[in-house]
N, C-alpha and C. Protein backbone atom coordinates (compact mmCIF):
# COMPACT_ATOMS: atom_id res chain seq x y z
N UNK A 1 -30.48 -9.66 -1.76
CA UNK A 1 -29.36 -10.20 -1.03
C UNK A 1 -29.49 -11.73 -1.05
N UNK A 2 -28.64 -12.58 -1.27
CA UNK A 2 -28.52 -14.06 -1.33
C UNK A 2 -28.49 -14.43 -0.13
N UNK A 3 -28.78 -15.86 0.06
CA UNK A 3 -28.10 -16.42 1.50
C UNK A 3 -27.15 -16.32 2.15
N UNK A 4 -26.20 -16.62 1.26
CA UNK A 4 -24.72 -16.78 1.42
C UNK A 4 -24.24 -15.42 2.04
N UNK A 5 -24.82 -14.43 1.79
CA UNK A 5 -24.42 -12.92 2.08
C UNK A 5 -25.14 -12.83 3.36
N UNK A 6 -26.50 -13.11 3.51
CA UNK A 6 -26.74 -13.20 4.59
C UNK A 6 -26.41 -13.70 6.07
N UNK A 7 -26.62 -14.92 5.84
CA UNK A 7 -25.63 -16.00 7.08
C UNK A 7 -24.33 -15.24 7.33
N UNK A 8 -23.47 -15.00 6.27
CA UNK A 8 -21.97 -14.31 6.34
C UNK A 8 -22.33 -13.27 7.59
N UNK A 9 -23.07 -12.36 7.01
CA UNK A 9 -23.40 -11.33 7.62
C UNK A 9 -23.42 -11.19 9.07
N UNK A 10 -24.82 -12.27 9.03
CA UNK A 10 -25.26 -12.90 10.69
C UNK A 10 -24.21 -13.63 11.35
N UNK A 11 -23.34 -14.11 11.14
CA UNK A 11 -22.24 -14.91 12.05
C UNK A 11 -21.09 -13.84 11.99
N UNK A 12 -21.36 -12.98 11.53
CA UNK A 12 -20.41 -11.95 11.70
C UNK A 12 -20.21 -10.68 12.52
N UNK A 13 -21.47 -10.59 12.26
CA UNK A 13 -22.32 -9.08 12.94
C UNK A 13 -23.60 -9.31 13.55
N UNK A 14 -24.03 -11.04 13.50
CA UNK A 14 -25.22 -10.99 13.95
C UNK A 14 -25.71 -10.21 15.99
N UNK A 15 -24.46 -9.94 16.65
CA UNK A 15 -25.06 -9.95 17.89
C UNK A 15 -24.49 -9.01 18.55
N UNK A 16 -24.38 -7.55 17.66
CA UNK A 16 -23.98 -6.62 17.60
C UNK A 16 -25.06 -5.17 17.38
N UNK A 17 -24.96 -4.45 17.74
CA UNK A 17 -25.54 -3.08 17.22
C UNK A 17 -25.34 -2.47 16.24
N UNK A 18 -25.79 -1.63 16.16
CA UNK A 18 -26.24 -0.57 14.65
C UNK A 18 -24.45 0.19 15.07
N UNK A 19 -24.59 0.99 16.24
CA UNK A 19 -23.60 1.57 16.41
C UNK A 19 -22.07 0.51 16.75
N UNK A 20 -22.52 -0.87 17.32
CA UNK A 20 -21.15 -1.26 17.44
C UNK A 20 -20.86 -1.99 16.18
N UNK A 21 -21.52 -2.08 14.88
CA UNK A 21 -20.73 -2.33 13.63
C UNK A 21 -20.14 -0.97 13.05
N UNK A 22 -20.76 0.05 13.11
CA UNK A 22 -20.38 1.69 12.49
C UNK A 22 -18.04 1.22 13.47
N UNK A 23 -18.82 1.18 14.66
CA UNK A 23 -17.58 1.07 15.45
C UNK A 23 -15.95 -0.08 15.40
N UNK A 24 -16.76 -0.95 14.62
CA UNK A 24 -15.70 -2.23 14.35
C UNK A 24 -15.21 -2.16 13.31
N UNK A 25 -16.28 -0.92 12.11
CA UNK A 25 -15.72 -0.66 10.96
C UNK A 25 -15.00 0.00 10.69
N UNK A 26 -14.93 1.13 11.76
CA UNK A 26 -14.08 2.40 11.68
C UNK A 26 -12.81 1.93 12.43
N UNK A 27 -12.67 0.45 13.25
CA UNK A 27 -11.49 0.17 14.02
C UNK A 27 -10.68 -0.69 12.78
N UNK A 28 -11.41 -1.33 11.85
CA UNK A 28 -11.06 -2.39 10.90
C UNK A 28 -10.49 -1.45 9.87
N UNK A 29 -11.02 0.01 9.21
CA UNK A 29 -10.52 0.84 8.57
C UNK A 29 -8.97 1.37 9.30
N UNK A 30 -9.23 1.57 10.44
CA UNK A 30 -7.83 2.46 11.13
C UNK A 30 -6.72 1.22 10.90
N UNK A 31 -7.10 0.33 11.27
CA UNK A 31 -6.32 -0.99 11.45
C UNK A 31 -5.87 -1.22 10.64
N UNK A 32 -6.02 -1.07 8.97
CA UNK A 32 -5.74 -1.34 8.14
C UNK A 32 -4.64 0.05 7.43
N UNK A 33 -5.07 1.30 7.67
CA UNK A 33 -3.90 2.12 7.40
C UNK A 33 -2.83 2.37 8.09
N UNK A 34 -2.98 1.61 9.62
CA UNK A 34 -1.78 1.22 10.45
C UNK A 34 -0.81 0.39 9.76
N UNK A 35 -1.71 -0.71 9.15
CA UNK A 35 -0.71 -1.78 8.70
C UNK A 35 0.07 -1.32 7.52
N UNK A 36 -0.54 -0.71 6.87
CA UNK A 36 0.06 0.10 5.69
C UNK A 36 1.15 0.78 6.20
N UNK A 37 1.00 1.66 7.18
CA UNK A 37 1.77 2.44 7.50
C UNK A 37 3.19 1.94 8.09
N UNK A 38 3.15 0.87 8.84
CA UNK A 38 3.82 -0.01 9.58
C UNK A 38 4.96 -0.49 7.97
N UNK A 39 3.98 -1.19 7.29
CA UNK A 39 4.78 -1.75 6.08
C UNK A 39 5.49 -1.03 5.37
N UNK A 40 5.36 0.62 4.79
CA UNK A 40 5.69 1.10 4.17
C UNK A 40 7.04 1.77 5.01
N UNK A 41 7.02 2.14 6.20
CA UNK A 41 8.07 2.37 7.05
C UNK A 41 9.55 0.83 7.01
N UNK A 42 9.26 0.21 7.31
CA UNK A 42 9.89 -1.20 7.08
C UNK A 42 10.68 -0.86 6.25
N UNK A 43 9.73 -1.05 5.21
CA UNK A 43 10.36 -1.10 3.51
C UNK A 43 11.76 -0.17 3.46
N UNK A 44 11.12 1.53 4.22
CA UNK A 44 12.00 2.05 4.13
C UNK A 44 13.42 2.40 4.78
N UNK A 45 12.73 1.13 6.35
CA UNK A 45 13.96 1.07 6.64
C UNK A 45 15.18 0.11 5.83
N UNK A 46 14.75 -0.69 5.51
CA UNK A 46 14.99 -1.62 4.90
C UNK A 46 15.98 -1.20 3.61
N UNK A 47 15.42 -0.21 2.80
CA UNK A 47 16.30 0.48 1.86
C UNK A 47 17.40 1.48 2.64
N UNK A 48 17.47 1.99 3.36
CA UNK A 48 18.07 2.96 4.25
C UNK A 48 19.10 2.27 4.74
N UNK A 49 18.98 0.56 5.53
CA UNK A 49 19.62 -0.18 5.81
C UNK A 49 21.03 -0.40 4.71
N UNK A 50 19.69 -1.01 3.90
CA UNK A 50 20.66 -1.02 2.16
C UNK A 50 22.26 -0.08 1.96
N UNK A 51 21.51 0.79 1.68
CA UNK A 51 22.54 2.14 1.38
C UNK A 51 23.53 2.43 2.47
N UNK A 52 22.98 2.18 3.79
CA UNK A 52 23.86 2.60 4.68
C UNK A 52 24.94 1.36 4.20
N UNK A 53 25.04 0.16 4.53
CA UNK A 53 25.98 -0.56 4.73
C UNK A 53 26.37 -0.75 2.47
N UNK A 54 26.29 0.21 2.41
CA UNK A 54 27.15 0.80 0.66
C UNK A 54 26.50 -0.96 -0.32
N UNK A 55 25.42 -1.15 -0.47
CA UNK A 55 25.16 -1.86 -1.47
C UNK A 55 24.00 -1.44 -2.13
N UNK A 56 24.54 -0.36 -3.08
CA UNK A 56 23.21 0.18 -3.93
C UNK A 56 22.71 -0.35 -4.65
């Protein structure tokens, strides 16, 4: 492991637990297929919008 990976690491996770990184990772994973989910809904309102007001 390099420095650079290290320090990262430590100012990141340094003052945390075993279990509260397992826990920030699994909130940072959910968090992220929310946003997906969020975006991909949009989109489709967005096309739905489209069509409704007749500009295909």
């Amino acid at each position: 492991m390099t420095e650079v990976t290290y320090y990262r690491w430590r100012s990141e996770y340094g003052g945390l637990k075993g279990d509260q990184v397992k826990q920030l990772k699994s909130l940072e994973t959910e968090n992220l297929r929310l946003r997906r989910a969020i975006s991909d809904l949009t989109l489709e309102k967005l096309i739905l919008k489209e069509a409704a007001s007749g500009n295909f």
